[in-house]
Protein backbone atom coordinates (compact mmCIF):
# COMPACT_ATOMS: atom_id res chain seq x y z
CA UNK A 1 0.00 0.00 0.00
CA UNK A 2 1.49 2.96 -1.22
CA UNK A 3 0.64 5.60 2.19
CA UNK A 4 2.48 9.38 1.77
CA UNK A 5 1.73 12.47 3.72
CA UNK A 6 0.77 15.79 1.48
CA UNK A 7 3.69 17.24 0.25
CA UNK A 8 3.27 21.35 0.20
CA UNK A 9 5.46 21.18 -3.39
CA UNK A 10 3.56 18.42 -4.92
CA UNK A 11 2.72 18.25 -8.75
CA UNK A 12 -0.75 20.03 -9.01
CA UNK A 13 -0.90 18.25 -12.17
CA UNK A 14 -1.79 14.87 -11.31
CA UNK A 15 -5.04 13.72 -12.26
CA UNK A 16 -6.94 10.57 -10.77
CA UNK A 17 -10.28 8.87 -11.76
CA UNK A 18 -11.69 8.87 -9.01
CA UNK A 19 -11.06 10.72 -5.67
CA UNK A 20 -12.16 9.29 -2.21
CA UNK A 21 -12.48 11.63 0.72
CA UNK A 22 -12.17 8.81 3.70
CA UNK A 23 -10.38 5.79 4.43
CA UNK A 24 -13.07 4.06 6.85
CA UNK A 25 -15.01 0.97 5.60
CA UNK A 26 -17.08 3.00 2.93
CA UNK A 27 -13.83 4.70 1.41
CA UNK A 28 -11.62 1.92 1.45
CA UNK A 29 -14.16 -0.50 -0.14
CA UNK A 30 -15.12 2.01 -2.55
CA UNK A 31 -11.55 2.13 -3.66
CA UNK A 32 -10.50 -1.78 -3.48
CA UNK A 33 -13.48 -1.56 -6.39
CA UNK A 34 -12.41 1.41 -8.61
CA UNK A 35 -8.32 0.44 -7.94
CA UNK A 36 -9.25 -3.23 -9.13
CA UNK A 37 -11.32 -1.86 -12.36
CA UNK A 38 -7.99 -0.36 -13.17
CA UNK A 39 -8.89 3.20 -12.37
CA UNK A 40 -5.95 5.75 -10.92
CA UNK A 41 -7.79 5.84 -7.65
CA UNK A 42 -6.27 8.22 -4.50
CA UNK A 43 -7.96 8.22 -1.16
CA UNK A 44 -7.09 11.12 0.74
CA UNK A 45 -8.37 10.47 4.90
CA UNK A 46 -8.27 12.52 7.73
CA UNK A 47 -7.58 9.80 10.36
CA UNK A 48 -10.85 10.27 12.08
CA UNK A 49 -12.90 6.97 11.06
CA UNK A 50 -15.68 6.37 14.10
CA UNK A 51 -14.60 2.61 13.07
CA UNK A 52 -11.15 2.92 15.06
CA UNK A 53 -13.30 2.98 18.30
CA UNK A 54 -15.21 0.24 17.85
CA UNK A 55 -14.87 -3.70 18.31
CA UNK A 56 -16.70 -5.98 15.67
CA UNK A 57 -18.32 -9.29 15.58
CA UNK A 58 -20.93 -8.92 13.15
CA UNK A 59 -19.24 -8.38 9.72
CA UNK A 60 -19.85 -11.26 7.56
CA UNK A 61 -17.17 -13.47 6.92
CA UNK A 62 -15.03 -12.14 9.83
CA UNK A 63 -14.93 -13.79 13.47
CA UNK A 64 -14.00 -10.90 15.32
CA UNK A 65 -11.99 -7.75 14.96
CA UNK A 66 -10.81 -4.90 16.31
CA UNK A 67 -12.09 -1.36 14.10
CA UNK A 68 -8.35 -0.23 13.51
CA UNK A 69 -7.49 -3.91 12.47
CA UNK A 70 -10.53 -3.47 9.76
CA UNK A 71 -9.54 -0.10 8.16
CA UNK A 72 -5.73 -1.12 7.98
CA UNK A 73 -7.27 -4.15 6.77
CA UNK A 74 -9.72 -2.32 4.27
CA UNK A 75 -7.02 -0.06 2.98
CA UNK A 76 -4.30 -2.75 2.58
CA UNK A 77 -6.44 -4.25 0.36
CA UNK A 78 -7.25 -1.33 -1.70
CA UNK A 79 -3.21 -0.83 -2.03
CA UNK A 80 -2.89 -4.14 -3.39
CA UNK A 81 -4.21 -3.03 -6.69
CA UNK A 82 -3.02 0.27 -6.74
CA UNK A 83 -5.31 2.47 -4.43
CA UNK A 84 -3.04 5.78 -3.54
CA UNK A 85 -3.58 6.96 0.16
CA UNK A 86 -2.61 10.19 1.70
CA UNK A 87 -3.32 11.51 5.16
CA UNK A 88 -5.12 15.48 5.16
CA UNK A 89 -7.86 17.40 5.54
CA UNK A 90 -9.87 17.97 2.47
CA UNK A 91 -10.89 21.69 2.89
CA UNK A 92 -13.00 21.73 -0.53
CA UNK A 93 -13.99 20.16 -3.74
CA UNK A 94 -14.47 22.80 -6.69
CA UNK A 95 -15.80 21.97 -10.24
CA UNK A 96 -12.37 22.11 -12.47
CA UNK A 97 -12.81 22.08 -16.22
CA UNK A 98 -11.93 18.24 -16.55
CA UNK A 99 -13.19 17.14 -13.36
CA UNK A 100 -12.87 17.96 -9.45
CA UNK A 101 -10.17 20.42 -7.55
CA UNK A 102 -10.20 18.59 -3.81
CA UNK A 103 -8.25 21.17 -2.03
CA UNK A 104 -6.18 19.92 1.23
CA UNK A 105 -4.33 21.63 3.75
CA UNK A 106 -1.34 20.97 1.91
CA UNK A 107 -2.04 21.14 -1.77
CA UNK A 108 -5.01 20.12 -4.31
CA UNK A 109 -5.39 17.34 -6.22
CA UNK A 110 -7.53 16.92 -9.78
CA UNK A 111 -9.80 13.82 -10.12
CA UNK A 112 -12.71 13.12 -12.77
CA UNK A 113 -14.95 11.70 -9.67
CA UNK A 114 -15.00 12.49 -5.66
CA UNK A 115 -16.59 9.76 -3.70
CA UNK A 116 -17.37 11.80 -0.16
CA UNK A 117 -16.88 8.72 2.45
CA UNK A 118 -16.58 11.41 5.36
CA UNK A 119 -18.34 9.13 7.97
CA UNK A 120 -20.68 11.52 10.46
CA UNK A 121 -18.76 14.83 8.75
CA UNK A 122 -20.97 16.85 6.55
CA UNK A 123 -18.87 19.93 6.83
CA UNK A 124 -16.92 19.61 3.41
CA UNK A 125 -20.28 18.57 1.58
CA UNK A 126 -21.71 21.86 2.83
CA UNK A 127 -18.64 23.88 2.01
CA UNK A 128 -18.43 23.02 -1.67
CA UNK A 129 -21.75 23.21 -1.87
CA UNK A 130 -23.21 19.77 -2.05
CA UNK A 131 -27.24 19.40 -1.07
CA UNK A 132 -27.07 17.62 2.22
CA UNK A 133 -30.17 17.33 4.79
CA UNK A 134 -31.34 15.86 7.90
CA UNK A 135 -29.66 12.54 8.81
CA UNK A 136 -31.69 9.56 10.32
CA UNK A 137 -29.17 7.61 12.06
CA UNK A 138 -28.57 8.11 15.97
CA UNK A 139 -25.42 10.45 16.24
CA UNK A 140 -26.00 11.77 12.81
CA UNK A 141 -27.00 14.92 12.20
CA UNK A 142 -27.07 15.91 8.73
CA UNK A 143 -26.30 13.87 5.43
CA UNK A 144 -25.33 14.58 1.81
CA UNK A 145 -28.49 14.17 -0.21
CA UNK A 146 -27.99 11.43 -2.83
CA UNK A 147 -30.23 9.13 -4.90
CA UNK A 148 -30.13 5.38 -4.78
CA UNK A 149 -27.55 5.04 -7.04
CA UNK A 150 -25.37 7.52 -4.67
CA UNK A 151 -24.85 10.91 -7.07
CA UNK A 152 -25.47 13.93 -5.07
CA UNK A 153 -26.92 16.93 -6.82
CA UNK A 154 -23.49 17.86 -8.74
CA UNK A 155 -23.16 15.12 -11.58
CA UNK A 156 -19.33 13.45 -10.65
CA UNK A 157 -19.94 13.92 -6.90
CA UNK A 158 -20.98 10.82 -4.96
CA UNK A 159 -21.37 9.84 -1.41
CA UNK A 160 -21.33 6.65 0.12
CA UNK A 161 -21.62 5.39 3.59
CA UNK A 162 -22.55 6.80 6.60
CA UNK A 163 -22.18 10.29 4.95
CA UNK A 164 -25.17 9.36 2.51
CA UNK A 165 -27.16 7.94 5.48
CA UNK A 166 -27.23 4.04 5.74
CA UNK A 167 -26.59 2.44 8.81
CA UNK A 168 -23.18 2.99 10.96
CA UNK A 169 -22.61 -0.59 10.87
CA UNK A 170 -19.71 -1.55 8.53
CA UNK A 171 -20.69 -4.32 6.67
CA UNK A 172 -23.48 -1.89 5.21
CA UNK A 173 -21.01 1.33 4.89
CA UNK A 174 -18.69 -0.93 2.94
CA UNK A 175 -21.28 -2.39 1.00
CA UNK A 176 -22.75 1.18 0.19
CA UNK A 177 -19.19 1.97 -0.61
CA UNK A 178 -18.66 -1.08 -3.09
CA UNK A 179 -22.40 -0.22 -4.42
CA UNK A 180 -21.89 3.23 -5.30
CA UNK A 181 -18.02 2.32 -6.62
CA UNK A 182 -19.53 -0.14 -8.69
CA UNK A 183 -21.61 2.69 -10.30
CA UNK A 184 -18.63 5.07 -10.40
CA UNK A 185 -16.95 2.76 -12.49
CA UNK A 186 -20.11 2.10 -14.92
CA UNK A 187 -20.30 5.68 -15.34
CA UNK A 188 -16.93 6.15 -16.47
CA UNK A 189 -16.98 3.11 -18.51
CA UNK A 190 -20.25 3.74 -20.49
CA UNK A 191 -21.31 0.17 -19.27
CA UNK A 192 -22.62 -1.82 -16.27
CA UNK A 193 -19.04 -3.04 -14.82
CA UNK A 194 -19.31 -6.27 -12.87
CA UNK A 195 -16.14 -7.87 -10.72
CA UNK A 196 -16.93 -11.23 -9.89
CA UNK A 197 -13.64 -13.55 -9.90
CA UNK A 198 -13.73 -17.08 -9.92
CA UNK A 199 -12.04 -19.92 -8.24
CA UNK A 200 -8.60 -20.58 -9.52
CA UNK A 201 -8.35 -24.65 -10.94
């Protein structure tokens, strides 16, 4: 897993498919999708996942964890095929003409899609002015407002996870964020992708 911290001098003119604005389950399962389609994927997290607090025995297929042991996990994963992470605070994400500006603390980055997988944060949705709205979930407070497919109201802005209102639990945030990947990469693709692998003889 390639893991950097922002670099102040870095070269503005790197452009991604797809950017992902949090490594928890939603983010990091949202880019173990779009890293395996092939797409330059970069996943830029603030180290603040509500899944590093919490101990885990009811995600499917795993005995028991611990919540740090499932995002290291998660992002590990996502590295394998290619997945770019950087720690930072995203600060704003600005229509460029080819795509998305996500601005950091420490520099900006271009991408042709932002997945927001901010967790309970809806402060950078409201800043760049993504439609959010009351959130239904206990601790929640507000939402980005997205459609079942997971487009908010800017076409090539997305939200998955918690931040787009399913349940807290992570087997559904990373499902949400593998559902609304999945549709990231059909969009850019012009087709319905599918990644189903098959046993090895």
């Amino acid at each position: 897993m390639r893991t950097h911290s922002i670099d102040k001098e870095m070269d503005k003119t790197m452009k991604y498919d797809v950017a992902i604005i949090g490594a928890g389950p939603a983010g990091a399962s949202a880019a173990l999708f779009t890293a395996k389609a092939g797409k330059k994927t970069l996943v830029i997290d603030s180290d603040q996942s509500i899944t590093k607090r919490a101990w885990i025995e009811n995600h499917y297929g795993v005995a028991e964890i611990s919540g740090p042991d499932l995002v290291e996990l998660g992002k590990k994963q996502a590295g394998k095929f290619g997945a770019e992470f950087v720690t930072g605070k995203v600060t704003s994400v600005t229509k460029s003409d080819d795509g998305f500006t996500v601005a950091t603390e420490g520099g900006s980055y271009s991408a042709g899609h932002v997945i927001l997988a901010t967790g309970l944060f809806a402060d950078l949705a409201e800043a760049s002015g993504i439609a959010t709205k009351p959130g239904t979930e206990p601790r929640v407070k507000t939402i980005v407002d997205v459609d079942a497919a997971g487009k908010t109201n800017i076409p090539g802005i997305w939200a998955a996870g918690a931040a787009a209102g399913v349940s807290l639990h992570t087997i559904i945030t990373a499902g949400d964020g593998a559902k609304v990947a999945i549709n990231v990469i059909s969009e850019i693709n012009g087709e319905r992708y599918v990644d189903h692998d098959v046993l090895k003889s």
